[in-house]
C-alpha atoms as a PDB file:
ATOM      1  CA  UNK A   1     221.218  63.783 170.978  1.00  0.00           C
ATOM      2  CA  UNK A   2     221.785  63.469 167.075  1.00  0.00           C
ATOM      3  CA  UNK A   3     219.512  65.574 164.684  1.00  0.00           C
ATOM      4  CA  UNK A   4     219.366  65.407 161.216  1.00  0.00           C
ATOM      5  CA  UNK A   5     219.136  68.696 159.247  1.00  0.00           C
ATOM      6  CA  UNK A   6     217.631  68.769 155.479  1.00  0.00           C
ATOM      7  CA  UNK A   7     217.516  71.579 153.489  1.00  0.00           C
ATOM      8  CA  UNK A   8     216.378  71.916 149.970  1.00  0.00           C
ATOM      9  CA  UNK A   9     214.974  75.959 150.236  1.00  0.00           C
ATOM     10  CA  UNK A  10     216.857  76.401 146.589  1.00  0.00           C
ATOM     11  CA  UNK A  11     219.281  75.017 144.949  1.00  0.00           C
ATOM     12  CA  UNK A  12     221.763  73.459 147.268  1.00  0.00           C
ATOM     13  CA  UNK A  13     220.811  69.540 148.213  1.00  0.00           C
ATOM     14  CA  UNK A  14     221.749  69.319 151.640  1.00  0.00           C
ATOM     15  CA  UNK A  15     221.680  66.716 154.573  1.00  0.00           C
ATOM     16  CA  UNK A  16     223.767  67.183 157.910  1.00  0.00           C
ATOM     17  CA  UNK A  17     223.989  65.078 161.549  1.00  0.00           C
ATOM     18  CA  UNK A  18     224.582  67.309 164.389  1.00  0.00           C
ATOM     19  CA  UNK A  19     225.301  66.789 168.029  1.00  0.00           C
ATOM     20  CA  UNK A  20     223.598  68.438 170.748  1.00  0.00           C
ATOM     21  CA  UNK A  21     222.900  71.398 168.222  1.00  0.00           C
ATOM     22  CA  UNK A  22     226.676  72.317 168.165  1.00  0.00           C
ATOM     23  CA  UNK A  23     228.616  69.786 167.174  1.00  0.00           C
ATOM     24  CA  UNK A  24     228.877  68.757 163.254  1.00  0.00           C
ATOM     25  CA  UNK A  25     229.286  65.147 162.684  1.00  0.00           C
ATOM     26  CA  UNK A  26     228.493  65.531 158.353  1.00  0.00           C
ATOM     27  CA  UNK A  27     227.554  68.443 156.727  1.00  0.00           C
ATOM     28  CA  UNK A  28     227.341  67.355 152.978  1.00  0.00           C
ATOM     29  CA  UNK A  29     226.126  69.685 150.200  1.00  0.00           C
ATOM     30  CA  UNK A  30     225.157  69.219 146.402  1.00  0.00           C
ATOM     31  CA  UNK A  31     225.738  72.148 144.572  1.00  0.00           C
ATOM     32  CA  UNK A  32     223.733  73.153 141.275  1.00  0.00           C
ATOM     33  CA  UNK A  33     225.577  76.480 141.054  1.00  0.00           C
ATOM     34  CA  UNK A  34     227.494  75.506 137.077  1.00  0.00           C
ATOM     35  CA  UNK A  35     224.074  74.091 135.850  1.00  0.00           C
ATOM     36  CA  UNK A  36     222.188  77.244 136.669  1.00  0.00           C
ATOM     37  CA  UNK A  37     224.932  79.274 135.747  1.00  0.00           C
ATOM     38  CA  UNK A  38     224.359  78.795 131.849  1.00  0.00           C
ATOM     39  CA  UNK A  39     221.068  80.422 132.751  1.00  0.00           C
ATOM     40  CA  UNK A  40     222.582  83.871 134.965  1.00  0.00           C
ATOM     41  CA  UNK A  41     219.846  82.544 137.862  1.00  0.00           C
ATOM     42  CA  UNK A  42     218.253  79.956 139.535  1.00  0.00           C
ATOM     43  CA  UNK A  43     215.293  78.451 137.372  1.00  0.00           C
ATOM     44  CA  UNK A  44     212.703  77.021 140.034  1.00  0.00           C
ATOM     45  CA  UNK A  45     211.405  73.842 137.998  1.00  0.00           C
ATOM     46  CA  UNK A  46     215.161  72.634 137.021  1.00  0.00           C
ATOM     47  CA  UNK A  47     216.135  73.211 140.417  1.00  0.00           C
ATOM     48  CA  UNK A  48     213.557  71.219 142.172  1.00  0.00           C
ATOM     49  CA  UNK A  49     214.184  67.984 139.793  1.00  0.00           C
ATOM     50  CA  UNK A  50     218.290  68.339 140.771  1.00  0.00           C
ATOM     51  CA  UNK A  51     216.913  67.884 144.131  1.00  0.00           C
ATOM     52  CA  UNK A  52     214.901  64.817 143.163  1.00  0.00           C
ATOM     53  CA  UNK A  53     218.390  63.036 141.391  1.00  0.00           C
ATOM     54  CA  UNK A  54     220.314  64.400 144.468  1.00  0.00           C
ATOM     55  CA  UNK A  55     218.625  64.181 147.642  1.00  0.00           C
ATOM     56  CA  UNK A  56     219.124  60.101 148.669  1.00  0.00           C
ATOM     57  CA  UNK A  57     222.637  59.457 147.722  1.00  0.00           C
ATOM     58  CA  UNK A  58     223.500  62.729 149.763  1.00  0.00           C
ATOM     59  CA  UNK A  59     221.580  61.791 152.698  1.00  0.00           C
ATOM     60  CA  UNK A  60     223.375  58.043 152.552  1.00  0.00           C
ATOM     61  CA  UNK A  61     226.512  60.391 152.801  1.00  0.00           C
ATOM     62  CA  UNK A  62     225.962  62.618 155.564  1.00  0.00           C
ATOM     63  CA  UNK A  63     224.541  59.122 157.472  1.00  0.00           C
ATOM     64  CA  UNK A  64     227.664  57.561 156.644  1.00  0.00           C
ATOM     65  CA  UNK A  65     230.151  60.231 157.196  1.00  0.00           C
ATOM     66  CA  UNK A  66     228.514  60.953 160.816  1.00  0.00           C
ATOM     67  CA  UNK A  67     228.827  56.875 161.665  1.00  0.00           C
ATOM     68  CA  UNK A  68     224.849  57.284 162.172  1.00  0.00           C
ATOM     69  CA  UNK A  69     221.359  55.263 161.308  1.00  0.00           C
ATOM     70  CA  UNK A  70     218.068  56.153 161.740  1.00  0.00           C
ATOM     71  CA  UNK A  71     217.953  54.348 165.194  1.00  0.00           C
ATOM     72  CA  UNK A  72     220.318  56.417 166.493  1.00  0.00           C
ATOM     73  CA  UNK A  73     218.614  59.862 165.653  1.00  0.00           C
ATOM     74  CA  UNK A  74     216.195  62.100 168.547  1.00  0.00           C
ATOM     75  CA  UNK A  75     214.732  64.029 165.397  1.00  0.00           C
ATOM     76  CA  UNK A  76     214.847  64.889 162.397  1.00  0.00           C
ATOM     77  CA  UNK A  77     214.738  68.861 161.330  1.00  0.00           C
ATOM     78  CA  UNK A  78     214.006  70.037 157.918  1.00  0.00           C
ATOM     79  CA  UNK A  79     213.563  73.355 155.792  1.00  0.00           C
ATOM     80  CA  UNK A  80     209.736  74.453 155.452  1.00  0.00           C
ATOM     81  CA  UNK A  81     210.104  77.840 154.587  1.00  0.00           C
ATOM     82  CA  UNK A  82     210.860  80.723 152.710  1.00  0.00           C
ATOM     83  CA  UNK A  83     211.996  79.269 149.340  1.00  0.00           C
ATOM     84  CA  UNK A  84     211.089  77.738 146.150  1.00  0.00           C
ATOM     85  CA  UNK A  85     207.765  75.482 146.302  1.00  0.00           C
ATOM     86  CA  UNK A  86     208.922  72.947 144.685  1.00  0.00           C
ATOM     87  CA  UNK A  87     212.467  72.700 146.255  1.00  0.00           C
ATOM     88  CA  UNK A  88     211.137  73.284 149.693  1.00  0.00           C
ATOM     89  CA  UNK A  89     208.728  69.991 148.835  1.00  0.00           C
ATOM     90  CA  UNK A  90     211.069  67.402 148.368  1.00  0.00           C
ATOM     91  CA  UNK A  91     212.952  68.353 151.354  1.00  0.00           C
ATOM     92  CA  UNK A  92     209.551  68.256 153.546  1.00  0.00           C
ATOM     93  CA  UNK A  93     208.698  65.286 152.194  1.00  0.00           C
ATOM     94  CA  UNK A  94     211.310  63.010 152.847  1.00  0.00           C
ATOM     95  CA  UNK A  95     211.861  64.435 155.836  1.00  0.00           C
ATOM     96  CA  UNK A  96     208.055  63.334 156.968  1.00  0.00           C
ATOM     97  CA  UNK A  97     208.639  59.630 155.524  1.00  0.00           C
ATOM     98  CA  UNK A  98     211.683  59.383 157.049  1.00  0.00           C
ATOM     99  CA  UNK A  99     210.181  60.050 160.592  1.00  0.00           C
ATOM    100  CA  UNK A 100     207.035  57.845 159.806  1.00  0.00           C
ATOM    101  CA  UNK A 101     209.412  54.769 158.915  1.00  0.00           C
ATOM    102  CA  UNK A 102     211.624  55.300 162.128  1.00  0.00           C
ATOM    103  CA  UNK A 103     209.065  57.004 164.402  1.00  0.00           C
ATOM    104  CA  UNK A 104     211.199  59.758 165.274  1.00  0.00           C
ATOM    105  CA  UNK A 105     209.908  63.807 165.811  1.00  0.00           C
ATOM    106  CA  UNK A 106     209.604  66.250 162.770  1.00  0.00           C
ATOM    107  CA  UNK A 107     210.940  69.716 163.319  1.00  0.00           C
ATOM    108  CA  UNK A 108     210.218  72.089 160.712  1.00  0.00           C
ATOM    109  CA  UNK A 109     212.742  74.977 160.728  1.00  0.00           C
ATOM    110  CA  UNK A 110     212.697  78.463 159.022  1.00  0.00           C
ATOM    111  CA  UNK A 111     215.308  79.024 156.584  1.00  0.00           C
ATOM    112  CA  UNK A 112     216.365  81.983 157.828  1.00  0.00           C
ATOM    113  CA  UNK A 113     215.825  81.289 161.602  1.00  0.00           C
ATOM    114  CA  UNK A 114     218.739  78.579 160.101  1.00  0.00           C
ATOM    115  CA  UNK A 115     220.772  80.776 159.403  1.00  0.00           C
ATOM    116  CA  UNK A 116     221.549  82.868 162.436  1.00  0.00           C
ATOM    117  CA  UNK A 117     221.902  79.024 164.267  1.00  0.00           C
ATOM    118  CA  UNK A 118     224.772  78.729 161.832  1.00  0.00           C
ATOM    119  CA  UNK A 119     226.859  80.960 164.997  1.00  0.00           C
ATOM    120  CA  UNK A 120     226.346  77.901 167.297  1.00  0.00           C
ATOM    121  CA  UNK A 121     228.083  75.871 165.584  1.00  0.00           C
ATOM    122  CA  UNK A 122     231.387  78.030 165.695  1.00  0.00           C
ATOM    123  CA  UNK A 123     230.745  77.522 169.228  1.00  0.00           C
ATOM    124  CA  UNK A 124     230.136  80.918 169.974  1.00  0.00           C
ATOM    125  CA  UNK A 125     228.877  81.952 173.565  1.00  0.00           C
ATOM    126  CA  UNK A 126     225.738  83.724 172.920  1.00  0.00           C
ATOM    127  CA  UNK A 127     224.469  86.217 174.908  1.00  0.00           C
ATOM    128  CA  UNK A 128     220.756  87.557 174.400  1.00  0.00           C
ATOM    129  CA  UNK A 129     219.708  90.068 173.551  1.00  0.00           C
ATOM    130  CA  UNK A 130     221.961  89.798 170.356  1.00  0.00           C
ATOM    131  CA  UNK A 131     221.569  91.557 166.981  1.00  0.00           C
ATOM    132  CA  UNK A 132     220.746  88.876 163.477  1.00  0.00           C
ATOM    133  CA  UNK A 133     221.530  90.414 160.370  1.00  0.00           C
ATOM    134  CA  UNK A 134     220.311  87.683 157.609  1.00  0.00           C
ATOM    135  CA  UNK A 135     221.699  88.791 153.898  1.00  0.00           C
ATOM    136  CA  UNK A 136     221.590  86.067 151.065  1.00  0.00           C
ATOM    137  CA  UNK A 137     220.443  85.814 147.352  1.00  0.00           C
ATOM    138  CA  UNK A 138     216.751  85.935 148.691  1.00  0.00           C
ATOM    139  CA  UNK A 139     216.711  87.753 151.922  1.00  0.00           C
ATOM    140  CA  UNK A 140     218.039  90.710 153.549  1.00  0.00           C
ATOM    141  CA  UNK A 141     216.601  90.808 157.170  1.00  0.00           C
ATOM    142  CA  UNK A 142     217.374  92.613 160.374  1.00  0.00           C
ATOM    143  CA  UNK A 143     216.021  90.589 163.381  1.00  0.00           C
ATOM    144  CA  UNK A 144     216.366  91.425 167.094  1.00  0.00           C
ATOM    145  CA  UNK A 145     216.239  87.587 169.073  1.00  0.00           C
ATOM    146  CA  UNK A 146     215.741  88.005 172.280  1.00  0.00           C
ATOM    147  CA  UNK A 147     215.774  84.271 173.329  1.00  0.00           C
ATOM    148  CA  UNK A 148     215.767  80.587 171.686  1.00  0.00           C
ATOM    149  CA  UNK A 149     212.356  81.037 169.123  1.00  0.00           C
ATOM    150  CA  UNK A 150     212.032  84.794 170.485  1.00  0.00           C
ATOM    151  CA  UNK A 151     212.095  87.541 167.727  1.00  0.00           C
ATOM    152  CA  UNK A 152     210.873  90.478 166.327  1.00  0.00           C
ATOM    153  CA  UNK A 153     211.664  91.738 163.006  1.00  0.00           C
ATOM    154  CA  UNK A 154     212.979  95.046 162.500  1.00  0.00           C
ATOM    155  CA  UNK A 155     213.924  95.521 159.110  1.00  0.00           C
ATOM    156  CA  UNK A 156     214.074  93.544 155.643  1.00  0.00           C
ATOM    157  CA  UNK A 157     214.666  94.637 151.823  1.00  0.00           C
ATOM    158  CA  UNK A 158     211.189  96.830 150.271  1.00  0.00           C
ATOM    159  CA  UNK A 159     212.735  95.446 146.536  1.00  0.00           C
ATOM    160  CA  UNK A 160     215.785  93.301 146.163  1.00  0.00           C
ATOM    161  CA  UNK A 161     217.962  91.358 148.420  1.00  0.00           C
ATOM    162  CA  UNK A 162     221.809  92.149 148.623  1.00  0.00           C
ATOM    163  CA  UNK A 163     222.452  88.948 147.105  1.00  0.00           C
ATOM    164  CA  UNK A 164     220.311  89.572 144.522  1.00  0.00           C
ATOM    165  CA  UNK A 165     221.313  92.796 143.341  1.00  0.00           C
ATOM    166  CA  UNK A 166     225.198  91.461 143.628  1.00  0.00           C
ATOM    167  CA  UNK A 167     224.016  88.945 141.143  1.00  0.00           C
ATOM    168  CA  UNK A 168     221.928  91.511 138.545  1.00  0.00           C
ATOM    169  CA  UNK A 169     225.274  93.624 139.246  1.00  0.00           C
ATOM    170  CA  UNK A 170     227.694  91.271 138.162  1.00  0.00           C
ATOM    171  CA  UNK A 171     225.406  90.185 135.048  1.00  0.00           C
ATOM    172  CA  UNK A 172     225.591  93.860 133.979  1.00  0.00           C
ATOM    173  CA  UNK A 173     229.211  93.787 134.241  1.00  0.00           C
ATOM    174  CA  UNK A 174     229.475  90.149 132.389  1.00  0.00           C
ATOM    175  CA  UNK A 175     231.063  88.660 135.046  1.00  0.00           C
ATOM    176  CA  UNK A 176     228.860  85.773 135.286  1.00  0.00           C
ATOM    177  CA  UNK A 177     226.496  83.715 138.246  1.00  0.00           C
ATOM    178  CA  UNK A 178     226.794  84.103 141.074  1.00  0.00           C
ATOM    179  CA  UNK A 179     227.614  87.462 141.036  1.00  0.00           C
ATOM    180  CA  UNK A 180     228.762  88.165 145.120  1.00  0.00           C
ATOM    181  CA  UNK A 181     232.486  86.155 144.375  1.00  0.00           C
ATOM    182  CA  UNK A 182     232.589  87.403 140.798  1.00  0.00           C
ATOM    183  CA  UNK A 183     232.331  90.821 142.194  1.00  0.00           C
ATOM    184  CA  UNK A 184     233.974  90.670 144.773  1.00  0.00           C
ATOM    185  CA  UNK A 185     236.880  89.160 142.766  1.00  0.00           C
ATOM    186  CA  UNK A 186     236.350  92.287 140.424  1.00  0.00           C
ATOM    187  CA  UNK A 187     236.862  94.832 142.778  1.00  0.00           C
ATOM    188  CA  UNK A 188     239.579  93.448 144.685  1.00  0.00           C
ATOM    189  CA  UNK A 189     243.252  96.090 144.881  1.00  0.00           C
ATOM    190  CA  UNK A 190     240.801  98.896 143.433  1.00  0.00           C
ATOM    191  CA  UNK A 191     241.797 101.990 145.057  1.00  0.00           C
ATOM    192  CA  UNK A 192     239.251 104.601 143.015  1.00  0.00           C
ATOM    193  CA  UNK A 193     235.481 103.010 143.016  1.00  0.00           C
ATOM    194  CA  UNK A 194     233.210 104.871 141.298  1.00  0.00           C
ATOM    195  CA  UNK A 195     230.831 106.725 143.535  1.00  0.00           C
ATOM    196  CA  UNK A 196     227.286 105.702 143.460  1.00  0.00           C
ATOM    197  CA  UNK A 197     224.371 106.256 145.654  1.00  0.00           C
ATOM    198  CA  UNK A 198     223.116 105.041 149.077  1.00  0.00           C
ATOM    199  CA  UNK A 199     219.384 104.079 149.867  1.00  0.00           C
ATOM    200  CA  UNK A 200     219.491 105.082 153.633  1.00  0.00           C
ATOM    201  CA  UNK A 201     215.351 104.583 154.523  1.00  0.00           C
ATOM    202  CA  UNK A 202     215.477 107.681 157.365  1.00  0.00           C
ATOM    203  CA  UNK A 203     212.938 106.261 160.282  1.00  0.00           C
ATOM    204  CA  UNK A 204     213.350 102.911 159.199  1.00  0.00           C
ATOM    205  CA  UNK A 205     215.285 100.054 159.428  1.00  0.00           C
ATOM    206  CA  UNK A 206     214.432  98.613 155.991  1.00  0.00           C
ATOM    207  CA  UNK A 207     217.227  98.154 152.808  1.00  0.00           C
ATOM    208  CA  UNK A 208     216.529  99.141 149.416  1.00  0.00           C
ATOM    209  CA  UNK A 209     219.305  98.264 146.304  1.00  0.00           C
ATOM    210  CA  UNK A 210     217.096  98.477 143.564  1.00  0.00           C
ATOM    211  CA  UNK A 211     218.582 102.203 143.241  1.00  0.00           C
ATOM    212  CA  UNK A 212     222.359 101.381 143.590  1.00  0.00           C
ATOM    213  CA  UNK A 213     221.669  98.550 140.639  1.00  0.00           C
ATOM    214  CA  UNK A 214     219.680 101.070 138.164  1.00  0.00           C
ATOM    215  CA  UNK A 215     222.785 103.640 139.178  1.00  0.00           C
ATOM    216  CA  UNK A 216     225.231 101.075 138.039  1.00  0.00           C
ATOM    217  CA  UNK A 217     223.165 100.093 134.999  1.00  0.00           C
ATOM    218  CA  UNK A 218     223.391 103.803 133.787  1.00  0.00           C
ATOM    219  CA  UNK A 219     227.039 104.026 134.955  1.00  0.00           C
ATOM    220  CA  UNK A 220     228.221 100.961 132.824  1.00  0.00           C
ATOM    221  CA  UNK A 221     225.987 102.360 129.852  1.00  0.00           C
ATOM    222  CA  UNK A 222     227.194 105.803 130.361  1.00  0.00           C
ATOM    223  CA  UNK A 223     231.193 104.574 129.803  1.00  0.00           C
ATOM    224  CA  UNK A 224     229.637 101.782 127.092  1.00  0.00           C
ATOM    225  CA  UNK A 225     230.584  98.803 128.862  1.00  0.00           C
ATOM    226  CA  UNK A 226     231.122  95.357 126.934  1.00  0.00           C
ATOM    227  CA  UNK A 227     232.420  91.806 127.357  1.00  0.00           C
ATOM    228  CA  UNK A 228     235.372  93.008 125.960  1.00  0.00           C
ATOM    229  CA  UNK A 229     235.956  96.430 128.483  1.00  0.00           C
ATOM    230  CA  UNK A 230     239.414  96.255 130.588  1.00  0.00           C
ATOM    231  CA  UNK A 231     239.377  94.733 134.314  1.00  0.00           C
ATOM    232  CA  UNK A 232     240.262  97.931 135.379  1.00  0.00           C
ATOM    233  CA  UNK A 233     236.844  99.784 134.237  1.00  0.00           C
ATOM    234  CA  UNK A 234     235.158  96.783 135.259  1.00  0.00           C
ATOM    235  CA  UNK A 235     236.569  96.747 138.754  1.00  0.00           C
ATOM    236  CA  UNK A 236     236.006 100.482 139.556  1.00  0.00           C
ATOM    237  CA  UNK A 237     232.277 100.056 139.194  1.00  0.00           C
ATOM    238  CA  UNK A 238     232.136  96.488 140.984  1.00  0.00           C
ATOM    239  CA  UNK A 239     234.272  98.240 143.717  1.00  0.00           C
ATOM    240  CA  UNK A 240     232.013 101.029 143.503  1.00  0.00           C
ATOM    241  CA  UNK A 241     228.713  98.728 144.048  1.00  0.00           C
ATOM    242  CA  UNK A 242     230.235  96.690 147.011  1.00  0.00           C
ATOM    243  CA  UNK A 243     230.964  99.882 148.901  1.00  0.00           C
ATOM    244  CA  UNK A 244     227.641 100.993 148.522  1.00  0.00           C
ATOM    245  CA  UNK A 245     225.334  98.175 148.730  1.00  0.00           C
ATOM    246  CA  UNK A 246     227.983  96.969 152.493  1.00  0.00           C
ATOM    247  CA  UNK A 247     228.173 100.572 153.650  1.00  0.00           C
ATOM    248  CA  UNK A 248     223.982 100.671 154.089  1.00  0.00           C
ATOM    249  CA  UNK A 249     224.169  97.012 155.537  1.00  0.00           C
ATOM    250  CA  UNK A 250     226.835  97.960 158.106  1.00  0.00           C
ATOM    251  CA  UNK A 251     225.729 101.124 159.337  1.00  0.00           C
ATOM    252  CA  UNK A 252     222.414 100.262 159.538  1.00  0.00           C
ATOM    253  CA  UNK A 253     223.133  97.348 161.068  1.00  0.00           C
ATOM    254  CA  UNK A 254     225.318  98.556 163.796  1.00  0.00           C
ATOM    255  CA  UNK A 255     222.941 102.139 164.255  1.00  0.00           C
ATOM    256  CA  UNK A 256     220.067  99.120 165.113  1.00  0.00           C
ATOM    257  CA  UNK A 257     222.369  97.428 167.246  1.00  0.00           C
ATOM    258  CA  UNK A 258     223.050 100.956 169.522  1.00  0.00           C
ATOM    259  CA  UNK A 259     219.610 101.706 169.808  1.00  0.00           C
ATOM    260  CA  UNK A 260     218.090  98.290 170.641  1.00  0.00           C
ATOM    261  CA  UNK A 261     220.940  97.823 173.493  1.00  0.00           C
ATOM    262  CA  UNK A 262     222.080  94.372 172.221  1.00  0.00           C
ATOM    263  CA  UNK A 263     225.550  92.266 173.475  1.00  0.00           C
ATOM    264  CA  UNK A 264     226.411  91.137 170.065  1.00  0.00           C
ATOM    265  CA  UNK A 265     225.672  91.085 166.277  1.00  0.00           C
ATOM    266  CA  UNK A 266     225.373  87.855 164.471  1.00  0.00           C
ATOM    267  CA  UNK A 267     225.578  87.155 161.055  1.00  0.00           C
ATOM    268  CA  UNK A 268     224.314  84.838 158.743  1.00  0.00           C
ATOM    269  CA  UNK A 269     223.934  84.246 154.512  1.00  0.00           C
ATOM    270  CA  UNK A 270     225.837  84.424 151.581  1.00  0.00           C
ATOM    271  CA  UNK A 271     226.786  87.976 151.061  1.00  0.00           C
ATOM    272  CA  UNK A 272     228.287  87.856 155.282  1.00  0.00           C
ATOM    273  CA  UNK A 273     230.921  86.175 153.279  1.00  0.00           C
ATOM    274  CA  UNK A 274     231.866  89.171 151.338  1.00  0.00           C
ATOM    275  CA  UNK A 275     235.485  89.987 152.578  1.00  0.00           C
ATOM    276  CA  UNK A 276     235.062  93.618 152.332  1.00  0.00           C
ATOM    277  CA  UNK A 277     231.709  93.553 154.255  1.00  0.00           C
ATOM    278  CA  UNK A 278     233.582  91.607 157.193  1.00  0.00           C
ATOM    279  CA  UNK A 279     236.031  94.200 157.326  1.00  0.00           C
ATOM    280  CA  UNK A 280     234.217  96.441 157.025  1.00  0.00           C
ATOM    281  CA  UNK A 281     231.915  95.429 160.182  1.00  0.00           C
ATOM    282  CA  UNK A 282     233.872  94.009 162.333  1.00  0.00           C
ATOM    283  CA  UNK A 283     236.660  97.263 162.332  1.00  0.00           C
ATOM    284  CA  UNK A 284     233.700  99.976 163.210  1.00  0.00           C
ATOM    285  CA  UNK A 285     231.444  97.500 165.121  1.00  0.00           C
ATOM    286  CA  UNK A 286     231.818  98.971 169.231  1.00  0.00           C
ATOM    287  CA  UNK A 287     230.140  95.070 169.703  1.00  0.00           C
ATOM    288  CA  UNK A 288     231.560  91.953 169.351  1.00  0.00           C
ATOM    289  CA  UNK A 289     230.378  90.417 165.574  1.00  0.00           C
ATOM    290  CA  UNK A 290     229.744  86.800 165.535  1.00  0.00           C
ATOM    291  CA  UNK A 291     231.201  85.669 161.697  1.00  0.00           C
ATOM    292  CA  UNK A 292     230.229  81.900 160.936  1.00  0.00           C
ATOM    293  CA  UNK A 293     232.433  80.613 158.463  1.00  0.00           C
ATOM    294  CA  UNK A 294     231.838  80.932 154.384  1.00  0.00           C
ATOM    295  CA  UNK A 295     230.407  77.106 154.439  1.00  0.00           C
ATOM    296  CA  UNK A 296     228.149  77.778 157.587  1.00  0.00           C
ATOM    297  CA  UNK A 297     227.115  81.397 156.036  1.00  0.00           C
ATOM    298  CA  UNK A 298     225.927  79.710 152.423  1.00  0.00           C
ATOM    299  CA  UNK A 299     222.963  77.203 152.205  1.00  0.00           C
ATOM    300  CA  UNK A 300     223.630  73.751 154.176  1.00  0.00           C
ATOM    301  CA  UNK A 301     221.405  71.224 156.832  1.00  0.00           C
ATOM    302  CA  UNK A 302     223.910  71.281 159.537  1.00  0.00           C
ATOM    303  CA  UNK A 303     222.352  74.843 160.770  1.00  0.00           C
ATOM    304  CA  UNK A 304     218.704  73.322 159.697  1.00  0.00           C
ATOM    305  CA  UNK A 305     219.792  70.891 162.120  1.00  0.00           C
ATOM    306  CA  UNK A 306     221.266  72.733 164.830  1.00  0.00           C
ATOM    307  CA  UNK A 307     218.077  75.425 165.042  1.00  0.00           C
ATOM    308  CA  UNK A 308     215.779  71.670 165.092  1.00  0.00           C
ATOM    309  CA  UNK A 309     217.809  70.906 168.426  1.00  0.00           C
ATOM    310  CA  UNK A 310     217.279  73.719 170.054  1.00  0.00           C
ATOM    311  CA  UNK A 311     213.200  73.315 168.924  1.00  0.00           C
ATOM    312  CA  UNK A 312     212.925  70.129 169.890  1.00  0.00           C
ATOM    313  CA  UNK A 313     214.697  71.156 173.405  1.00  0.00           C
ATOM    314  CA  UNK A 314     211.785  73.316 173.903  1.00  0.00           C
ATOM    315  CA  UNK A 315     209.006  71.069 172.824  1.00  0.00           C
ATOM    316  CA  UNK A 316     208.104  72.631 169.692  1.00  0.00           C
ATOM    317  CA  UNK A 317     208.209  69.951 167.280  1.00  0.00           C
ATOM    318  CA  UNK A 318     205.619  69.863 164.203  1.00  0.00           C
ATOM    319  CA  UNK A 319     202.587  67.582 163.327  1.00  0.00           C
ATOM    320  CA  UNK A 320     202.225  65.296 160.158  1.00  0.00           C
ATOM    321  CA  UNK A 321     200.472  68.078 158.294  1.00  0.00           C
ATOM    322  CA  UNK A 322     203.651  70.076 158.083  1.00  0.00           C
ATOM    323  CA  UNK A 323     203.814  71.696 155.058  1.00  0.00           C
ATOM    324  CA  UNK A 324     205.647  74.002 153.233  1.00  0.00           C
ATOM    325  CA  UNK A 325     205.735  78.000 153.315  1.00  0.00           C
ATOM    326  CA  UNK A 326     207.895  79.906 150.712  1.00  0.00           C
ATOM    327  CA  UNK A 327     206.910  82.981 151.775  1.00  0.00           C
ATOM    328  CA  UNK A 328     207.181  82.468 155.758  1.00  0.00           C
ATOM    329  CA  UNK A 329     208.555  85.177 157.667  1.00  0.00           C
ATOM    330  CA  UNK A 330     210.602  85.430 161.010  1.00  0.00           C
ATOM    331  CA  UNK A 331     209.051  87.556 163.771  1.00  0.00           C
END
């Protein structure tokens, strides 16, 4: 059974063909990262015409490169929800003329509900109840799945996502968009990180970096920080930001995981890419961590596709008034 996955949440154009939900036949990805770059962010409107000029030629490609047609697809799974409006619409609706012309089932997936199906295609054997920890530009969300399309929400960011404060972060710093590699790159073979503060939440199993980022702000003020300040002095308060903002995600994650009895963590988003944050989890972690690799952890269709097998498996495919949701929410 061949699915095709299309996502389009924000600014990656993606189409992928995937094989009984765990085997990748094309995963291809536009990127729009250097034209949004000029701008330090992702602007919504330019994004969703990128998409427009992007989104046939790179679903001819993943067709091509998986030796696929229409005819030979069960179903076709796309990206509904949370995202952009506009992005999340061209995605939707080629996806729903797509299956009109070739009659085939529409599966519409959440994005983030995506990402934790990224660990099936490493091939991992999964063992419920696991552990999802979900950190990207947009989202930072700590979901307990119980089951295929069974979970309940435990924690998510009250401000800004992890991403999203790596990216303000690195802006402060000038080290340009997107901010999670430049910092990263930044802080790496510092030995003496500044020390800045933790948002732990007590009773809760929510995230909060709005602090850490105004901390940094008034650190790089404090020491007058410029475009033209040495690496060094840029690198101990990058270094010092990264250990804050992955300490809170790894502790909290793995205090979750104790209490909730789980088998296994899995991971999924950008910032899970973070080498310091995989070191940092999998070396304390009692529990096995499930670590999809950097081009299953960042936006792509192939685990839009995989989570629409697994769907479709269990009958729960979507009508022709699908439509899109950018502020949908998982469990």
């Amino acid at each position: 059974m061949k699915v095709l996955g299309i996502e389009t949440s924000c600014d990656e154009t993606a189409c992928a063909v995937v094989e009984e939900g765990v085997q990748i036949l094309s995963n291809v990805v536009a990127s729009q990262v250097e034209i949004h770059a000029r701008y330090g962010g992702v602007v919504p409107e330019v994004a969703s015409r990128q998409h427009l000029l992007a989104i046939v030629p790179i679903l001819k490609q993943a067709l091509s490169e998986a030796g696929t047609g229409l005819k030979d697809l069960s179903a076709i799974a796309v990206t509904v929800g949370p995202g952009l409006a506009g992005s999340l619409l061209v995605g939707v609706t080629l996806a729903k003329a797509l299956a009109l012309a070739a009659d085939l089932p529409l599966v519409g997936v959440n994005h983030l509900e995506g990402h934790i199906y990224a660990n099936w295609l490493e091939g991992f054997a999964i063992e419920f109840p696991v552990l999802c920890l979900i950190v990207s530009g947009g989202h930072t969300d700590l979901v307990l799945m119980k089951d295929h399309g069974e979970y309940l929400q435990l924690g998510r960011t009250r401000d800004d996502a992890a991403g999203e404060a790596f990216d303000k972060v690195a802006r402060i710093l000038n080290l340009g968009y997107p901010g999670g590699p430049a910092i990263e790159k930044a802080a790496r073979g510092i030995t003496d990180p500044y020390s800045l503060p933790r948002a732990w939440l007590p009773g809760t199993w929510d995230f909060s970096f709005s602090g850490v980022k105004t901390a940094t702000l008034h650190l790089a003020r404090e020491l007058g920080v410029s475009p033209d300040s040495p690496p060094e002095l840029i690198g101990r308060i990058a270094a010092g930001f990264q250990e804050a903002a992955v300490d809170v995600l790894v502790t909290k994650t793995l205090q979750a995981a104790e209490e909730h009895g789980v088998r296994q963590i899995l991971l999924g988003g950008g910032v899970v890419s973070n080498l310091r944050f995989r070191e940092l989890i999998t070396s304390r972690s009692p529990l096995p961590i499930l670590l999809p690799r950097p081009e299953l952890c960042t936006d792509n269709a192939a685990m839009i596709a995989s989570c629409g097998y697994f769907k479709f498996q269990a009958g729960r495919t979507s009508g022709w008034d699908l439509d899109v949701d950018p502020s949908a929410r998982l469990g």
